[in-house]
Protein backbone atom coordinates (compact mmCIF):
# COMPACT_ATOMS: atom_id res chain seq x y z
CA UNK A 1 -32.88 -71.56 197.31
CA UNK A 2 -36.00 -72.81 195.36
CA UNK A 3 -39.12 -70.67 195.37
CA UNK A 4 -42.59 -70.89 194.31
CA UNK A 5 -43.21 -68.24 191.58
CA UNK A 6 -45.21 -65.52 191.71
CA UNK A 7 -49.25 -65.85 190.31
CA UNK A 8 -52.16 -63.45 189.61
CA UNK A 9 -54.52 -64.75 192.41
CA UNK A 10 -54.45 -61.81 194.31
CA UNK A 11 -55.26 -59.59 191.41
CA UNK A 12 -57.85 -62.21 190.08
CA UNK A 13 -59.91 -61.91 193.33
CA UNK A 14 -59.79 -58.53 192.82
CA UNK A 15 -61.07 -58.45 189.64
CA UNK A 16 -64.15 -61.09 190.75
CA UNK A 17 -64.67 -59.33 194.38
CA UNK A 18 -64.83 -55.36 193.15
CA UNK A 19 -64.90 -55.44 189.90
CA UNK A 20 -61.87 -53.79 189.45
CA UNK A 21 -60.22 -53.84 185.52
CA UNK A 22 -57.16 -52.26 185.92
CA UNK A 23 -55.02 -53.04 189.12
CA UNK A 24 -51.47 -51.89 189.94
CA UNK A 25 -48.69 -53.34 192.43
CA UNK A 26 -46.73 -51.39 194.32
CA UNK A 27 -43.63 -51.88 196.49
CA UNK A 28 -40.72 -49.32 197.80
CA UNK A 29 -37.37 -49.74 198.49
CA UNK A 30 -34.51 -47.39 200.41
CA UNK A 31 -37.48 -47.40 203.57
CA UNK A 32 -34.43 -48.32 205.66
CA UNK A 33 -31.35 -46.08 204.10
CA UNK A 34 -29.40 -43.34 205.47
CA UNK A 35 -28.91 -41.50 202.78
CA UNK A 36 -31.33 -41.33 199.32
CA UNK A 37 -35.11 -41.48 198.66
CA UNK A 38 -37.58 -43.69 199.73
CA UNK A 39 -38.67 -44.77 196.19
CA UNK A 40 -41.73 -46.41 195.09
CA UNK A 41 -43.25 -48.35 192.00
CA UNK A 42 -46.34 -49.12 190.52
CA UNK A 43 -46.15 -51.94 188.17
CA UNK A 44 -49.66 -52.78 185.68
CA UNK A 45 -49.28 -56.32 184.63
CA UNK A 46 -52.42 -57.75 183.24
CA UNK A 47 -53.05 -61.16 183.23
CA UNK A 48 -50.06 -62.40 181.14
CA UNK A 49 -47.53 -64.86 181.83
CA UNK A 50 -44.47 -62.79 183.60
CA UNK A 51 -40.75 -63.43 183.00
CA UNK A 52 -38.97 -66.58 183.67
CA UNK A 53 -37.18 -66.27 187.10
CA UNK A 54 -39.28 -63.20 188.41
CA UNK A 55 -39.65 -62.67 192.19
CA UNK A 56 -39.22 -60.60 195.26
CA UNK A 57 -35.70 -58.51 194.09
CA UNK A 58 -33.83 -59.38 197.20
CA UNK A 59 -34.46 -62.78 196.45
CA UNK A 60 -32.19 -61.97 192.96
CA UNK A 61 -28.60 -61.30 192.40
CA UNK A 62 -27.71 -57.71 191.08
CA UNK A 63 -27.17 -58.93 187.65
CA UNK A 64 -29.93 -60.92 187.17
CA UNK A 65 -32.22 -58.47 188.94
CA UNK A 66 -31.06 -55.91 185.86
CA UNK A 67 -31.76 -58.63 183.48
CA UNK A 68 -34.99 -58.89 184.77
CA UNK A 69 -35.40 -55.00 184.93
CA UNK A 70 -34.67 -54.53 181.14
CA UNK A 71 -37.40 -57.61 180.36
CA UNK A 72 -39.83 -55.43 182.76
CA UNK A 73 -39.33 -52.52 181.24
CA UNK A 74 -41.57 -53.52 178.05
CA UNK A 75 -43.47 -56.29 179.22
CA UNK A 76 -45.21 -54.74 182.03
CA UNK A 77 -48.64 -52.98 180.58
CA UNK A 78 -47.39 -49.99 182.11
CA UNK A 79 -45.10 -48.76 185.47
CA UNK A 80 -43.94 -45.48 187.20
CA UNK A 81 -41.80 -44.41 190.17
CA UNK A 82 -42.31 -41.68 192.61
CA UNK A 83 -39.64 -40.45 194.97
CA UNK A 84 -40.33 -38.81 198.81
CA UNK A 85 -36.71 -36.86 199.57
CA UNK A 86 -34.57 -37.11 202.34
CA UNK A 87 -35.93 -33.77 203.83
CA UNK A 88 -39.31 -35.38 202.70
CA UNK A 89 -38.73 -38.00 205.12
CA UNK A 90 -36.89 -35.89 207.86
CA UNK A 91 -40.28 -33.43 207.85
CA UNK A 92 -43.31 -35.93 207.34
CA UNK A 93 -42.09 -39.45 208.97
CA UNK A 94 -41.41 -42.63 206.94
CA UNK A 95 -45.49 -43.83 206.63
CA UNK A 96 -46.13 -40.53 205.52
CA UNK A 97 -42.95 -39.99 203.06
CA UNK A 98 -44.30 -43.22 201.84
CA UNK A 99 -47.71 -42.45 200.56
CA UNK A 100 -46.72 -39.44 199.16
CA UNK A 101 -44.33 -41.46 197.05
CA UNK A 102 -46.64 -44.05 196.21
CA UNK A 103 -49.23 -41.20 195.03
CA UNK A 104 -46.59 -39.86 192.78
CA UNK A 105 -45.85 -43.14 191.49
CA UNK A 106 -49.94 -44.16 191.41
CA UNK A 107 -50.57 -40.56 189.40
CA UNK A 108 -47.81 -40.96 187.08
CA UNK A 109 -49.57 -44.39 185.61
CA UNK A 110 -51.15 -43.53 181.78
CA UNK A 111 -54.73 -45.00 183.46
CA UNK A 112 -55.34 -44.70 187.10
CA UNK A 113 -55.80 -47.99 188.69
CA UNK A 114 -58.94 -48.99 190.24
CA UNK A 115 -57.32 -51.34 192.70
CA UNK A 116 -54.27 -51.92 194.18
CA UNK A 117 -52.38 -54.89 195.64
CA UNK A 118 -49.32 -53.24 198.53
CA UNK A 119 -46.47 -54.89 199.80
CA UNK A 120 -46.80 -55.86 203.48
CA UNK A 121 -49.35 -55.57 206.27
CA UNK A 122 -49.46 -51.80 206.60
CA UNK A 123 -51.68 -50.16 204.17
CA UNK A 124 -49.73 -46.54 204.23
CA UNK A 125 -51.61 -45.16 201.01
CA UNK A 126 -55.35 -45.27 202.78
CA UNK A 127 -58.29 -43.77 200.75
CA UNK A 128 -59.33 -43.31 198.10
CA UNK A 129 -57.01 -46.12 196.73
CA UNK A 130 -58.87 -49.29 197.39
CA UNK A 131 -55.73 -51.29 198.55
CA UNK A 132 -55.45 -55.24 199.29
CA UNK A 133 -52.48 -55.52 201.45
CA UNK A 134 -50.38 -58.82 201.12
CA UNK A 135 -47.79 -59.88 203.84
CA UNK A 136 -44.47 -60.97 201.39
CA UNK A 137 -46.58 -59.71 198.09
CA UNK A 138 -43.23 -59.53 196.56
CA UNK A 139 -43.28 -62.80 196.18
CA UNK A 140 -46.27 -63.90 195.41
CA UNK A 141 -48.00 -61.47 193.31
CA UNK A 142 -46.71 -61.01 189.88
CA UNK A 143 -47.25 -57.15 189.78
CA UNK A 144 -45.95 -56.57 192.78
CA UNK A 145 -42.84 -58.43 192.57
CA UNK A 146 -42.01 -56.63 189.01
CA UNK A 147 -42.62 -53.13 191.21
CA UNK A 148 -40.15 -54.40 193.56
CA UNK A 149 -37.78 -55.24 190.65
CA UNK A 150 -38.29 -51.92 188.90
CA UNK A 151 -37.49 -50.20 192.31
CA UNK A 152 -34.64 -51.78 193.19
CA UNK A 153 -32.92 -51.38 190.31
CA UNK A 154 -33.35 -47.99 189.70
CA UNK A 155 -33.26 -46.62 192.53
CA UNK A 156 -29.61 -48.40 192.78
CA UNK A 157 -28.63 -46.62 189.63
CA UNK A 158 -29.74 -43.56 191.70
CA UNK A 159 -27.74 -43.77 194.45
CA UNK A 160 -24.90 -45.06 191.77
CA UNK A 161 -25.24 -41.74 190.14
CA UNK A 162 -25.29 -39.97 193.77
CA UNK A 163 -21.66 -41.67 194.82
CA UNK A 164 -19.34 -40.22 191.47
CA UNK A 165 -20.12 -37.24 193.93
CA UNK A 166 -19.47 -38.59 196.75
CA UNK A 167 -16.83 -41.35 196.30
CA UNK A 168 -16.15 -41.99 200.18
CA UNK A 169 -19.60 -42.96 200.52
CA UNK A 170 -19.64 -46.04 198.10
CA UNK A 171 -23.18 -45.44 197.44
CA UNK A 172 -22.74 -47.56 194.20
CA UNK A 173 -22.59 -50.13 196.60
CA UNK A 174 -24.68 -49.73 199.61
CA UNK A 175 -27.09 -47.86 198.11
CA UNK A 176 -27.41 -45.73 200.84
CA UNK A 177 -28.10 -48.38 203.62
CA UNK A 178 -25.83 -48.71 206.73
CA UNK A 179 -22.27 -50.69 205.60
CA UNK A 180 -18.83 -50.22 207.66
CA UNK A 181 -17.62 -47.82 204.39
CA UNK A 182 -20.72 -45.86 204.36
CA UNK A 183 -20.23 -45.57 208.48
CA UNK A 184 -16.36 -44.50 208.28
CA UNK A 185 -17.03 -41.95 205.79
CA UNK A 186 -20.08 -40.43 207.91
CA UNK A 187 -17.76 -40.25 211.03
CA UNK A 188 -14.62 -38.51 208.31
CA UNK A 189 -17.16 -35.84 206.51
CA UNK A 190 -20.45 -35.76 207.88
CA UNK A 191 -23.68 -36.43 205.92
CA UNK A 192 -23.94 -35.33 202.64
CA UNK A 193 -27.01 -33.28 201.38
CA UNK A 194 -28.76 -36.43 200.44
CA UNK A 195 -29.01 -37.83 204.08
CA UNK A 196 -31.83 -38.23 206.21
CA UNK A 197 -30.96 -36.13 209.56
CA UNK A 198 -33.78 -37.08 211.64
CA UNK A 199 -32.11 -40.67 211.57
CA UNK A 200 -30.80 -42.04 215.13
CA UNK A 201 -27.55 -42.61 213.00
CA UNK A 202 -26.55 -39.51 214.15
CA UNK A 203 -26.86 -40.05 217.88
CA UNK A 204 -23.06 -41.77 217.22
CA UNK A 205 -21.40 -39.07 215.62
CA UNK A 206 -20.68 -36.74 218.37
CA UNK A 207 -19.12 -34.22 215.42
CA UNK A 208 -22.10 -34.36 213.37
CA UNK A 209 -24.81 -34.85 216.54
CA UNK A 210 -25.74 -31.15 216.45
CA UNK A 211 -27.20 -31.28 212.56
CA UNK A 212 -29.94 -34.16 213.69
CA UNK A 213 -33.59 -32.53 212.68
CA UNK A 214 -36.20 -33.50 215.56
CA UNK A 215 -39.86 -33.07 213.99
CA UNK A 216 -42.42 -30.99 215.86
CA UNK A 217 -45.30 -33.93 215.88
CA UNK A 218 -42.91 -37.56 216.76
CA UNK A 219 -43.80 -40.68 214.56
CA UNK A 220 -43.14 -43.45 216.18
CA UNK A 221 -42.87 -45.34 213.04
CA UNK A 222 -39.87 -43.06 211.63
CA UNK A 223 -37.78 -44.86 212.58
CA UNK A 224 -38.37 -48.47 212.49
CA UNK A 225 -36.16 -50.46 210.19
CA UNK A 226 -35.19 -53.47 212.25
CA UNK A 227 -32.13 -52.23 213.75
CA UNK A 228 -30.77 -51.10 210.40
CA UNK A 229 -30.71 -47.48 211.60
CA UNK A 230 -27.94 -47.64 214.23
CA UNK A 231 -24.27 -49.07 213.81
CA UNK A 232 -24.94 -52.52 214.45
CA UNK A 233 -23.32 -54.60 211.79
């Protein structure tokens, strides 16, 4: 389907409203997995015209999301990825999990940002990042969409890498998100270290139910990933 590219209004405003010189996008990806990180990118693009075909990565096939992912790789000014763990996840919530990813990814940047444009309507990163939140930024902010390129593609190689271990799994093709295969081989073995166990997943394996981790202070956003966290396919 035809889609408007991506532009640098967001970030221009930016610049003119604050003042701000160096501004990063960020998006995550795996927010909704069973199994893997939650990973996060910060992408530095400048004002420069981006790749031909660039836009929100589920919007792209696998290949040409790579494609895109080697162009990125040099033309951005400058990117980084930071990782919250399963047990990350399982002991802070998924808002949580994801700042602390974001931070690593924010603090791994050569210059720290002095704005940044978020994926979404939920600012999870909060002070002291000044942060302009944009509902489907992905796809229309030219940073943000090469963040969400970045993270997709390597946090599939990831999860890629995880599944020579576990073959059952066929994380090099779900990535970690719910799929019939990735089901089957829950209900056969059990999760694997690199599962999230506070995930309601577990409420429909009656051999595994007794290794679900309940945190002491409830987030009611842990679990939200628009049904994707049960066994409704």
């Amino acid at each position: 389907m035809p889609y408007e590219p991506p532009t640098h209004t967001v970030e221009r405003s930016l610049r003119a409203t604050t003042g701000a010189k160096i501004v990063a996008g960020i998006d995550e990806v795996g927010r909704g997995a069973w199994a893997g990180p939650v990973s996060v990118c910060a992408a530095v693009t400048g004002l420069r015209r981006p790749p031909d075909g660039l836009t929100d990565s589920k919007l792209l096939t696998p290949k040409r999301r790579s494609e895109l992912c080697e162009v990125l790789g040099t033309w951005v000014t400058s990117y980084a990825l930071g990782h919250s763990s399963p047990e990350e996840i399982d002991d802070l919530g998924m808002t949580a999990a994801l700042r602390l990813a974001a931070v690593r990814a924010l603090e791994a940047l050569p210059v720290r940002p002095d704005a940044v444009i978020l994926d979404g309507k939920h600012d999870y990163l909060g002070a002291p990042w000044r942060v302009r939140t944009v509902i489907k930024g992905d796809q229309s902010c030219i940073a943000v969409a090469a963040a969400s390129v970045i993270a997709k593609v390597r946090r599939d190689a990831l999860m890629a890498e995880l599944g020579l271990e576990y073959a059952g799994f066929d994380f090099a093709s779900n990535a970690g998100y719910p799929s019939p295969t990735h089901r089957n081989a829950l209900e056969e073995y059990g999760p694997t270290p690199h599962h999230r166990l506070s995930w309601s997943y577990l409420d429909a394996l009656p051999r595994w139910r007794h290794l679900k981790k309940v945190r002491v202070a409830p987030e009611a956003a842990a679990l939200e990933a628009g049904g994707q966290l049960g066994f409704d396919f």
